[in-house]
N, C-alpha and C. Protein backbone atom coordinates (compact mmCIF):
# COMPACT_ATOMS: atom_id res chain seq x y z
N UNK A 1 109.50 100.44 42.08
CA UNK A 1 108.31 99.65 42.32
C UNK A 1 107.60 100.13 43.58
N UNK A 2 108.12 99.80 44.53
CA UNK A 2 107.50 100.98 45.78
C UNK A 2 107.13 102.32 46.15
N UNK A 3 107.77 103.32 45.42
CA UNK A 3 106.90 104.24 45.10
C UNK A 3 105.70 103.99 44.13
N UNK A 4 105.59 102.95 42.49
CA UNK A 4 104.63 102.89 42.33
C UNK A 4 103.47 102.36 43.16
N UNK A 5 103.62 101.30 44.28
CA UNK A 5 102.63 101.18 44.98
C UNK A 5 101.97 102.19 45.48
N UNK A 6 103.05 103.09 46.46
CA UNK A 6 102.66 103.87 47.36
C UNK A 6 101.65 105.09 46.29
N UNK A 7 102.11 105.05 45.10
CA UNK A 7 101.13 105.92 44.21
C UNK A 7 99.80 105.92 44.18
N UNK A 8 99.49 104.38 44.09
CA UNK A 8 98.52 103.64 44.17
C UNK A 8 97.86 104.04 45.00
N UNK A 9 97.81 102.97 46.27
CA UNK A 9 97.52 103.27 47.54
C UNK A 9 97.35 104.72 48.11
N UNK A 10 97.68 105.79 47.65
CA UNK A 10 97.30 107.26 47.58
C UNK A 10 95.85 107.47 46.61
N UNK A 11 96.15 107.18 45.54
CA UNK A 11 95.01 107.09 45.06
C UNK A 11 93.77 106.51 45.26
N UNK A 12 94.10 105.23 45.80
CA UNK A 12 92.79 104.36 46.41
C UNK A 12 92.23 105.14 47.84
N UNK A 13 92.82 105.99 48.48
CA UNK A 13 92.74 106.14 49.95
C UNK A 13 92.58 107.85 49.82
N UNK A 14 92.28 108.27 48.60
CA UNK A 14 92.10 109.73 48.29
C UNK A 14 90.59 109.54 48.31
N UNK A 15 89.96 111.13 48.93
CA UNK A 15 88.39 111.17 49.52
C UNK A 15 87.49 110.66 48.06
N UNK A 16 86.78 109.94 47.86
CA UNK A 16 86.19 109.71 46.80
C UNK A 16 84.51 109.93 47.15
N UNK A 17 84.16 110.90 46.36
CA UNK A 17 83.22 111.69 45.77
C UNK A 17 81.68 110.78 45.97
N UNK A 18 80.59 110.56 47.51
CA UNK A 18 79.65 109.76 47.34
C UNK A 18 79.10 108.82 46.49
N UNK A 19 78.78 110.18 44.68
CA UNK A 19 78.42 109.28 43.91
C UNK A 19 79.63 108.15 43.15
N UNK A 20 80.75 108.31 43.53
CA UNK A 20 81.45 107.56 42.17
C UNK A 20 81.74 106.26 43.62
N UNK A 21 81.45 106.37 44.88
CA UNK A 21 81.83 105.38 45.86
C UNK A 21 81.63 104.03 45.57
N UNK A 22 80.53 103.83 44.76
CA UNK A 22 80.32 102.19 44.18
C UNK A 22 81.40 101.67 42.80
N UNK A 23 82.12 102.64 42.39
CA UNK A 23 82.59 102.11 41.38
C UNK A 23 83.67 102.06 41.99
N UNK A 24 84.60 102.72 43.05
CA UNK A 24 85.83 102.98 43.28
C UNK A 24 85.73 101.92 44.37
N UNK A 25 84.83 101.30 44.80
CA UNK A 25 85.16 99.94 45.80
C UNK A 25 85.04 98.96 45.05
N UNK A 26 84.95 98.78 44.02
CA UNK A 26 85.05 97.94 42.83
C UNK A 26 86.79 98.30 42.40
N UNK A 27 87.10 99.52 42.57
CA UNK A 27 88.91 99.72 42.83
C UNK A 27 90.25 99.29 43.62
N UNK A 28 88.95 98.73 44.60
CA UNK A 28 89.94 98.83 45.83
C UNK A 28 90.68 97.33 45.54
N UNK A 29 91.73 97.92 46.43
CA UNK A 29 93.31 96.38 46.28
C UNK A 29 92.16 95.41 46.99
N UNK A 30 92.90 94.21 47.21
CA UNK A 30 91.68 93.30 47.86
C UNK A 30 92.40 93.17 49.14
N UNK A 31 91.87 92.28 50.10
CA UNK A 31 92.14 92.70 51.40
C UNK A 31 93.58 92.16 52.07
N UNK A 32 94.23 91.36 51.41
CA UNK A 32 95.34 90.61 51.45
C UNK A 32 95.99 91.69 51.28
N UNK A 33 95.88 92.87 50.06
CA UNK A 33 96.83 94.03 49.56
C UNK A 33 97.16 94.67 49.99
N UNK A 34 95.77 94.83 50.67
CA UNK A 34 95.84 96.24 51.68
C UNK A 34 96.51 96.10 53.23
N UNK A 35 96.85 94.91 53.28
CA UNK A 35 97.03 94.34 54.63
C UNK A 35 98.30 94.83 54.27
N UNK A 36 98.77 94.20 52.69
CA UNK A 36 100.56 94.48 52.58
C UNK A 36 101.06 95.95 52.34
N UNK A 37 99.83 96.56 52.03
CA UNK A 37 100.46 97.71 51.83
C UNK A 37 100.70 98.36 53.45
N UNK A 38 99.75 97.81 54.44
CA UNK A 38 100.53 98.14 55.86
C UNK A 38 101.49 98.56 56.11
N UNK A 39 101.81 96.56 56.20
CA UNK A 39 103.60 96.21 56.62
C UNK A 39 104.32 97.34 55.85
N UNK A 40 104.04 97.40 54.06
CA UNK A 40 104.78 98.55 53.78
C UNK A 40 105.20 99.47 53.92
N UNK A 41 103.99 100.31 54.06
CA UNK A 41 104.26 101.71 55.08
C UNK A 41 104.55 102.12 56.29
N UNK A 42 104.42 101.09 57.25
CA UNK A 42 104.91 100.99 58.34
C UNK A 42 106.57 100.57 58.27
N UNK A 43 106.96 99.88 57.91
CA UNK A 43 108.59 99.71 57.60
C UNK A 43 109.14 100.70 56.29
N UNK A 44 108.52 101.61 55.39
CA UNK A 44 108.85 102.68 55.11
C UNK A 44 108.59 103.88 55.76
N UNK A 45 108.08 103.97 56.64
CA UNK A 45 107.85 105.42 57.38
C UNK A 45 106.53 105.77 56.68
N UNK A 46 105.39 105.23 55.98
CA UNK A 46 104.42 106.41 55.12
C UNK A 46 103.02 106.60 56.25
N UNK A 47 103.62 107.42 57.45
CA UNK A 47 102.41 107.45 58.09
C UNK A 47 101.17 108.11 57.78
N UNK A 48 101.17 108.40 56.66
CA UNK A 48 100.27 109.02 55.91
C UNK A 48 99.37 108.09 55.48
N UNK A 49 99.73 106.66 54.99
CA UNK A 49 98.79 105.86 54.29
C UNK A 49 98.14 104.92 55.61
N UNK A 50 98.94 105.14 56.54
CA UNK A 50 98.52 104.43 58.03
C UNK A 50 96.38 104.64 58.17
N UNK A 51 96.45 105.36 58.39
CA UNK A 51 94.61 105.48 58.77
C UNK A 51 93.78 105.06 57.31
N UNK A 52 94.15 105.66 56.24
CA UNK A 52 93.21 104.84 55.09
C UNK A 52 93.04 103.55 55.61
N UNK A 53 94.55 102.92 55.20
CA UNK A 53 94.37 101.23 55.52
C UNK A 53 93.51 100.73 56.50
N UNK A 54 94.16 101.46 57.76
CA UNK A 54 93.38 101.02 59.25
C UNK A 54 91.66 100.82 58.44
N UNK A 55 91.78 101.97 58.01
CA UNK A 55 89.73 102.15 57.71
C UNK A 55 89.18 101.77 56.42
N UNK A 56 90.33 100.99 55.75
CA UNK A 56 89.60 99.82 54.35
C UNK A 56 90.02 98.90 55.08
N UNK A 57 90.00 98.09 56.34
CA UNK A 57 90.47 96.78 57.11
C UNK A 57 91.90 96.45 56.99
N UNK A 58 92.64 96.79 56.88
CA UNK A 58 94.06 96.16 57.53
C UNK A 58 93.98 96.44 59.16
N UNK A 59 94.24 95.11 59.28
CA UNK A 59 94.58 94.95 60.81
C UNK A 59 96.10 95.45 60.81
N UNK A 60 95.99 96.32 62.10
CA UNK A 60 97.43 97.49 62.47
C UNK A 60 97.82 96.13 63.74
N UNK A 61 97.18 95.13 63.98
CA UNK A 61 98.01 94.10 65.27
C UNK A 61 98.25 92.95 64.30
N UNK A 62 98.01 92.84 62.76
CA UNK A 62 97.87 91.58 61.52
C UNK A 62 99.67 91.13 62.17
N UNK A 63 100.18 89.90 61.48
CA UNK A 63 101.27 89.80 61.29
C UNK A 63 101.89 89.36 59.93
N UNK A 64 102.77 89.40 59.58
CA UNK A 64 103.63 89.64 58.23
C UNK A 64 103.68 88.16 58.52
N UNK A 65 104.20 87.20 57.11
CA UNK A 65 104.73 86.17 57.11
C UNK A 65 105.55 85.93 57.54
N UNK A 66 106.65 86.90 58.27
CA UNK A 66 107.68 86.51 59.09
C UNK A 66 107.49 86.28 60.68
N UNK A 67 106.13 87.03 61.22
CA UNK A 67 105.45 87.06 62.77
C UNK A 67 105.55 88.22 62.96
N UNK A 68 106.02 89.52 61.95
CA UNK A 68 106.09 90.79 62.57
C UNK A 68 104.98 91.57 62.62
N UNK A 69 104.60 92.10 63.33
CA UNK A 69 103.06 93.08 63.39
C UNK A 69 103.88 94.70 62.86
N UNK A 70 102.80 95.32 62.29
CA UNK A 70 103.42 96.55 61.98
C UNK A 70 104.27 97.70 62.72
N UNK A 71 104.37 97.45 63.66
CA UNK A 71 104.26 98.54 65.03
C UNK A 71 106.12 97.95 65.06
N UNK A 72 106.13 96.08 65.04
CA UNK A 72 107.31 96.09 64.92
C UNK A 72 108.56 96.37 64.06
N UNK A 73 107.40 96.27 62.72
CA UNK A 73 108.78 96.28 61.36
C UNK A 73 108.45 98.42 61.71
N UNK A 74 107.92 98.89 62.00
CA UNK A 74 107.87 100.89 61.97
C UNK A 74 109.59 100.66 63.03
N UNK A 75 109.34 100.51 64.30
CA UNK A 75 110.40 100.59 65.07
C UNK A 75 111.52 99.89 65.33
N UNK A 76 111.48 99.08 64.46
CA UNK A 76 112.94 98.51 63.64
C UNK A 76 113.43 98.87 63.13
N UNK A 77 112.66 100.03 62.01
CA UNK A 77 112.93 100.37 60.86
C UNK A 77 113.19 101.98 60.73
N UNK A 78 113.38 102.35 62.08
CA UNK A 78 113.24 103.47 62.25
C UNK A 78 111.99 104.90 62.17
N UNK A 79 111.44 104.26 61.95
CA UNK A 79 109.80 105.10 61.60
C UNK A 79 109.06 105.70 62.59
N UNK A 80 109.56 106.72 63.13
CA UNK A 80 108.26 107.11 64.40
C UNK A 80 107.20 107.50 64.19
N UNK A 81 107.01 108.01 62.84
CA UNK A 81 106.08 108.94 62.74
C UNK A 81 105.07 107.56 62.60
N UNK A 82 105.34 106.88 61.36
CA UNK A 82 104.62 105.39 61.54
C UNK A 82 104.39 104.98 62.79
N UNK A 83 105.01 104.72 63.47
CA UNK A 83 104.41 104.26 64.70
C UNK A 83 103.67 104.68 65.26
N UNK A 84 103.64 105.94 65.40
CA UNK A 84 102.82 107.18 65.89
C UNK A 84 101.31 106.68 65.46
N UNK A 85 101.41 106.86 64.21
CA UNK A 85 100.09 106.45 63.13
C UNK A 85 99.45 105.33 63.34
N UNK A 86 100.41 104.12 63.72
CA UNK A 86 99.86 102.74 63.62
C UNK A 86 99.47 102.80 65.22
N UNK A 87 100.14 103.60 66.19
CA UNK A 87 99.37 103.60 67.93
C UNK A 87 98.01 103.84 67.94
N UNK A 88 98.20 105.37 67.06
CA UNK A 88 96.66 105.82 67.12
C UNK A 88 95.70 105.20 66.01
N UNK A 89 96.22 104.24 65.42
CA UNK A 89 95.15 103.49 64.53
C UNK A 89 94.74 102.19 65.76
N UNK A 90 95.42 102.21 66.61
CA UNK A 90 94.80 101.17 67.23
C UNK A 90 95.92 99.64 67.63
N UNK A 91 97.19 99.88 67.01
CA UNK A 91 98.45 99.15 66.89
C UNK A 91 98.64 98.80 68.60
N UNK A 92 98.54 97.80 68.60
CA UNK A 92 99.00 97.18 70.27
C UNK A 92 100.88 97.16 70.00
N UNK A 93 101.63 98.21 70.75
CA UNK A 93 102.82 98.31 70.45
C UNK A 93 103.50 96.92 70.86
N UNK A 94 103.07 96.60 71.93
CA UNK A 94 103.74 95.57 73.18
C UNK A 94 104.07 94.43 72.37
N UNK A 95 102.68 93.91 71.29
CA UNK A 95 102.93 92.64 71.05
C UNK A 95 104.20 92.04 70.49
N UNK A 96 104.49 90.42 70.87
CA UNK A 96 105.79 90.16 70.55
C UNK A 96 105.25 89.53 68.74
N UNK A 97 106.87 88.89 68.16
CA UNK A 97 106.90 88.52 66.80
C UNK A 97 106.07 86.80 67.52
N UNK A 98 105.65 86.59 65.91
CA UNK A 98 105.23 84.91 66.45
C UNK A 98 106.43 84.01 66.54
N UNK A 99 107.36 84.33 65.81
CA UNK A 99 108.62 83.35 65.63
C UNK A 99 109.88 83.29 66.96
N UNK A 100 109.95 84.50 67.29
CA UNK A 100 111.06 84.42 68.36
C UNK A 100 110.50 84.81 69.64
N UNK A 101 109.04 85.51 69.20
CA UNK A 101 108.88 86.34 70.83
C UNK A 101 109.32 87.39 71.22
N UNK A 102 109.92 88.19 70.21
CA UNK A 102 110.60 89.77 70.62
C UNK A 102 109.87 90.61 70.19
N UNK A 103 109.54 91.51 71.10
CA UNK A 103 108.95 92.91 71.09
C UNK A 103 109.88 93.97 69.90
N UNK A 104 109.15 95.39 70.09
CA UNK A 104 109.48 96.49 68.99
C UNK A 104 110.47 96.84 70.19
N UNK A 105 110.39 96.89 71.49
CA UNK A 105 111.36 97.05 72.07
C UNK A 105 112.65 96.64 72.04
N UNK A 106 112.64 95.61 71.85
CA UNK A 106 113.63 94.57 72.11
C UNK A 106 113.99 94.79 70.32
N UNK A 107 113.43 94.91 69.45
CA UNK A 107 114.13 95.38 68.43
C UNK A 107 114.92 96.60 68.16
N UNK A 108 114.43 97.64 69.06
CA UNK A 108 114.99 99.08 68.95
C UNK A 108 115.93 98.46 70.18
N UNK A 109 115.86 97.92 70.90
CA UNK A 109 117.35 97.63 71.85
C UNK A 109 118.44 97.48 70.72
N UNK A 110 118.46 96.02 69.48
CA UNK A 110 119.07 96.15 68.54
C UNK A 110 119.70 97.16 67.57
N UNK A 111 118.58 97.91 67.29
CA UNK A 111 119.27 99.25 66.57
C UNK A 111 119.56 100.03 66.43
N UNK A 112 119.33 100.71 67.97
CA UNK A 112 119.49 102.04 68.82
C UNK A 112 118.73 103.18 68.80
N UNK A 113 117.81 102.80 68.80
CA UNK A 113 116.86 104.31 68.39
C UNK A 113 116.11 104.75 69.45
N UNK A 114 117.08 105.69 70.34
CA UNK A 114 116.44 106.04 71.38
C UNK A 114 115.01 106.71 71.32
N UNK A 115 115.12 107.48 70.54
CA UNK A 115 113.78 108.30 70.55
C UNK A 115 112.44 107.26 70.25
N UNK A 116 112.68 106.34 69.64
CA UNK A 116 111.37 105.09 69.58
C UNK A 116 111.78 104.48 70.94
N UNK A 117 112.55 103.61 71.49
CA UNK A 117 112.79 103.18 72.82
C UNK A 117 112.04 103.52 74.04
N UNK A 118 112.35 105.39 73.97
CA UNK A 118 112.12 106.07 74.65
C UNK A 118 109.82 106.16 74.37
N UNK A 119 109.88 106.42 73.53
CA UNK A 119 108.15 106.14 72.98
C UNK A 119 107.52 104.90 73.42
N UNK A 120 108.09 103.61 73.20
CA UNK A 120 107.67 102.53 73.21
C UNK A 120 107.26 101.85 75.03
N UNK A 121 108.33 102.60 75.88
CA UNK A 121 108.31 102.65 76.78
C UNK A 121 107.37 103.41 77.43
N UNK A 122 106.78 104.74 76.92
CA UNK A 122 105.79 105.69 76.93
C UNK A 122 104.57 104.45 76.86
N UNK A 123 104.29 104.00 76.03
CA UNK A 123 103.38 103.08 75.83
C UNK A 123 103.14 101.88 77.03
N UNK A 124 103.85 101.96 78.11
CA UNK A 124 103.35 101.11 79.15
C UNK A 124 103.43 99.49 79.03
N UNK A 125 103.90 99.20 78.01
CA UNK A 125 104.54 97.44 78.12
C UNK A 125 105.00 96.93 79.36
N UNK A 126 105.45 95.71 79.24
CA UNK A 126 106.42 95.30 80.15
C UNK A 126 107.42 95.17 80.14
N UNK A 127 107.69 95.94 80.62
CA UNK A 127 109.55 96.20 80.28
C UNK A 127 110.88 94.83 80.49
N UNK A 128 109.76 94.04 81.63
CA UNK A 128 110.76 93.07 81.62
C UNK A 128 110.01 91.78 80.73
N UNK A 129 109.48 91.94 79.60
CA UNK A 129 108.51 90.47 79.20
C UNK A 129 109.80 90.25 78.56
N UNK A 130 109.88 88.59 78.01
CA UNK A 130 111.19 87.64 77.67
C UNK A 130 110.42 86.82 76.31
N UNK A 131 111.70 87.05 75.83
CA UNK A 131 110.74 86.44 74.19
C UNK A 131 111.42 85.02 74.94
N UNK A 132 111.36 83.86 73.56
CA UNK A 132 111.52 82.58 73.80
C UNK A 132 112.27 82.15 74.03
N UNK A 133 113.55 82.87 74.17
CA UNK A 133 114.79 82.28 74.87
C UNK A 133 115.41 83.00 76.54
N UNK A 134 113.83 83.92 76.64
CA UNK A 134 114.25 84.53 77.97
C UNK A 134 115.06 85.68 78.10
N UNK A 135 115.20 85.97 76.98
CA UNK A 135 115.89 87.61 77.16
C UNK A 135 115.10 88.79 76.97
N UNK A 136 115.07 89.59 77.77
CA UNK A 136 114.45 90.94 77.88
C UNK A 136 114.92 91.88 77.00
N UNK A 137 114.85 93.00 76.79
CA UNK A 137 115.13 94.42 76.08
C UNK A 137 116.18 94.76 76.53
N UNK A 138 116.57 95.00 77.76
CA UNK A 138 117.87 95.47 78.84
C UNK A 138 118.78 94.58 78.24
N UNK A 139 118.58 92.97 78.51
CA UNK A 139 119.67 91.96 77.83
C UNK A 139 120.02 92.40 76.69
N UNK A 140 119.41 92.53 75.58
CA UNK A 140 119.72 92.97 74.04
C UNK A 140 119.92 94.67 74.02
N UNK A 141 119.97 95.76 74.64
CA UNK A 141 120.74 96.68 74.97
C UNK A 141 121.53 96.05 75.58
N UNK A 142 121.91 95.39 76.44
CA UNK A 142 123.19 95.08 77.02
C UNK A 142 124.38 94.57 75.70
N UNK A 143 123.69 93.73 75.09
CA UNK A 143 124.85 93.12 74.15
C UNK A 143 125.13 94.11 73.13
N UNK A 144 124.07 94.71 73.11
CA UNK A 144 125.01 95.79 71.50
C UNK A 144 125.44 96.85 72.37
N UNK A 145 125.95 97.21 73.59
CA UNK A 145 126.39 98.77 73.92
C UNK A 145 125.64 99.54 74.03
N UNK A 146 124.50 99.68 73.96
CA UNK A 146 123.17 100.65 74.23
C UNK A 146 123.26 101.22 75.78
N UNK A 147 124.28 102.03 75.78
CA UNK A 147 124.22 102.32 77.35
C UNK A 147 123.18 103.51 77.41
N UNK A 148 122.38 104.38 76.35
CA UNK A 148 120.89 104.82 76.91
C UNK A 148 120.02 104.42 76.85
N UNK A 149 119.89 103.69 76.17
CA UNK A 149 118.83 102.63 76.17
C UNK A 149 118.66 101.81 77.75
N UNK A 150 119.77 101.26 78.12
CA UNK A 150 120.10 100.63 78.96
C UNK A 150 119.65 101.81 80.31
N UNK A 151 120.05 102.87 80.19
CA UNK A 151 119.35 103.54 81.32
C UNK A 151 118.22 103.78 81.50
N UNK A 152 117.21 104.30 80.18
CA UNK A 152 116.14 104.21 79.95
C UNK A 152 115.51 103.00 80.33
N UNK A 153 115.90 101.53 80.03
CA UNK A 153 115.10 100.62 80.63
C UNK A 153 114.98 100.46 81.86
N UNK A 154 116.04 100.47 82.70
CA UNK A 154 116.22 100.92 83.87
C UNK A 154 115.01 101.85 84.72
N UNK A 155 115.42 102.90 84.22
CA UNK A 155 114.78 104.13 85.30
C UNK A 155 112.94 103.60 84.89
N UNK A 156 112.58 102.89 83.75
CA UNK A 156 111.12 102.37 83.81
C UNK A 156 111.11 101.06 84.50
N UNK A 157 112.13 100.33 85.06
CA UNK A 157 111.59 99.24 86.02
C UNK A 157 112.16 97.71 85.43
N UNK A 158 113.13 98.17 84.49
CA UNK A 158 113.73 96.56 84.25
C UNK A 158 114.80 96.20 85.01
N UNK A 159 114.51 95.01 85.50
CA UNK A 159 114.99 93.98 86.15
C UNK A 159 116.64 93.75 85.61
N UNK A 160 117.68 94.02 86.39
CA UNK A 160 119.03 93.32 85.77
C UNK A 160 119.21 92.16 86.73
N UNK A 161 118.76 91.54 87.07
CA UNK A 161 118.86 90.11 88.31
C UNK A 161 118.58 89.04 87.33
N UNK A 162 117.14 89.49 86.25
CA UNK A 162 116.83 88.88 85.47
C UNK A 162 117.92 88.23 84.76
N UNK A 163 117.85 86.39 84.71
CA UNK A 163 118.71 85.50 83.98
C UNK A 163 117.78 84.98 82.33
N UNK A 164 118.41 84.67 81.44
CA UNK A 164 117.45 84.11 80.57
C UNK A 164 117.72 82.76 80.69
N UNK A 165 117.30 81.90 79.79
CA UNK A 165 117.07 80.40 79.20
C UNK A 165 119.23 79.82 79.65
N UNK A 166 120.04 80.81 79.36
CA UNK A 166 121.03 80.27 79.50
C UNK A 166 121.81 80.66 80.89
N UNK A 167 121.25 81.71 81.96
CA UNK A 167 121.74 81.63 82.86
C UNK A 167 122.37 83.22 83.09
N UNK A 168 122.30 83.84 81.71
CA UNK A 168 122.84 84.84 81.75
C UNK A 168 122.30 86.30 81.93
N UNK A 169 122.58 87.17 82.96
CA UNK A 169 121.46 88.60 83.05
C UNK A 169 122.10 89.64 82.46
N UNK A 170 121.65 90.63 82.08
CA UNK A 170 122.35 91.91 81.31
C UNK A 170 124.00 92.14 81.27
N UNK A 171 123.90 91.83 82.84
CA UNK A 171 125.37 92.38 83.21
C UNK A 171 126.37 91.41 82.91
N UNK A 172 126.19 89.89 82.84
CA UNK A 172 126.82 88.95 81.92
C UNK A 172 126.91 89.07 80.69
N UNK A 173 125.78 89.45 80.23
CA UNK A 173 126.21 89.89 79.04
C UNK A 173 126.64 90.73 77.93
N UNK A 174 126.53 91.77 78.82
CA UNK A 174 127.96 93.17 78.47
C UNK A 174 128.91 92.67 78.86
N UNK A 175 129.27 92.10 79.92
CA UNK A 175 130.74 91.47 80.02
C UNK A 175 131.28 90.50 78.56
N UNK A 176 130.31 89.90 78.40
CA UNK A 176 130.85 88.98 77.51
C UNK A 176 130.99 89.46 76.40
N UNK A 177 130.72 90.83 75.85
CA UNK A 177 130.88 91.52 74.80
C UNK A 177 132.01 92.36 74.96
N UNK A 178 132.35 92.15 76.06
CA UNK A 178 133.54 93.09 76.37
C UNK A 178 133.36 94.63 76.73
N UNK A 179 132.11 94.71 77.16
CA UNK A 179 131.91 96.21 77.86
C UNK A 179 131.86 96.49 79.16
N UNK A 180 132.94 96.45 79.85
CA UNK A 180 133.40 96.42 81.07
C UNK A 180 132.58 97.24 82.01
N UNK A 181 132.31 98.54 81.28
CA UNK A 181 132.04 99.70 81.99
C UNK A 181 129.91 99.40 82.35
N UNK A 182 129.67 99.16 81.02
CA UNK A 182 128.22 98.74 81.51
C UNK A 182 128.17 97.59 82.37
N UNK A 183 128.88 96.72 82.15
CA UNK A 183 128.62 95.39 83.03
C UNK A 183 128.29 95.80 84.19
N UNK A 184 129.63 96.65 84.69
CA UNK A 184 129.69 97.62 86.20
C UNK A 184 128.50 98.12 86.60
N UNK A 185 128.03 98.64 85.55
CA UNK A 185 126.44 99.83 86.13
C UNK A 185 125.87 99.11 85.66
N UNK A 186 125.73 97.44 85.17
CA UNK A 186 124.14 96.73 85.86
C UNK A 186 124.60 96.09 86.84
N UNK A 187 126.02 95.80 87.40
CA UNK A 187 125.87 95.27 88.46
C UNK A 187 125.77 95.84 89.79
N UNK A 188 126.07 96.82 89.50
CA UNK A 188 125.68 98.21 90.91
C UNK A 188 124.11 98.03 90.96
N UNK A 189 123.27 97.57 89.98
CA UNK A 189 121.89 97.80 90.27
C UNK A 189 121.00 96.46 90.96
């Protein structure tokens, strides 16, 4: 089924010929579709279909029914090249989800993908912003073991003093996961 979309959506977003332009916008998905075919390609990697969309109106900052903006389900999902696509379409990387408040950062803290981490950070966010329970990116590298990540946030300016909603800062909470050794090197910092 998803490749048949993506078939689609190739076809709709293939250069169409001045004169046949009135009949083939009479083709086009409607704007709800095209919005989904976004999220799609952005959480499949198709940075290819990224700029059509951008330029038949999908909003690249829209959010999914879950609160995710595209930029977040690309670097969750492993997708750089998407991301890439959805930056230069105009994708505000920084923004958080509507539901929890976590950044693409703070999602790639979750799944380890340095090389997006490392990008996202390129992008100039705030390294220390706190979704709704007050935890930063560093905190959530802290709990899964992300010790490059964890340096990477670091050497751009995150805060390990930083406590969240429960009291707890990075280095509490590698301890409490039982990673002795990171706890150590956020508490040296």
């Amino acid at each position: 089924m998803r490749s048949l979309l993506f078939l689609l959506a190739g076809a709709v977003l293939a250069p169409v010929p001045m004169a046949a332009a009135q009949t083939a916008a009479a083709d086009l998905p409607s704007p709800e579709r095209r919005q989904a075919l976004l999220f799609e390609a952005a959480r499949a990697g198709r940075a290819d279909l990224v700029p059509g969309l951008v330029r038949l109106g999908a909003d690249p900052n829209a959010r999914d029914a879950r609160g995710f903006t595209p930029a977040i389900l690309a670097a969750y999902n492993g997708q750089a090249t998407a991301l890439e696509a959805l930056i230069a379409a105009g994708a505000d990387p920084c923004l958080a989800d509507s539901a929890q408040g976590n950044t693409a950062q703070m999602g790639v803290a979750f799944k380890g993908d340095d090389a997006i981490a490392a990008r996202l950070l390129k992008a100039g966010c705030d390294v220390n912003v706190r979704n709704k329970a007050g935890q930063t990116a560093l905190m959530m590298a802290a709990l899964f073991g992300r010790a490059s990540q964890v340096d990477l946030l670091l050497a751009a300016g995150a805060d390990p003093a930083l406590a969240d909603a429960s009291g707890r800062t990075a280095a509490s909470v590698a301890a409490a996961q039982g990673n002795a050794v990171l706890a150590a090197r956020l508490e040296k910092r």
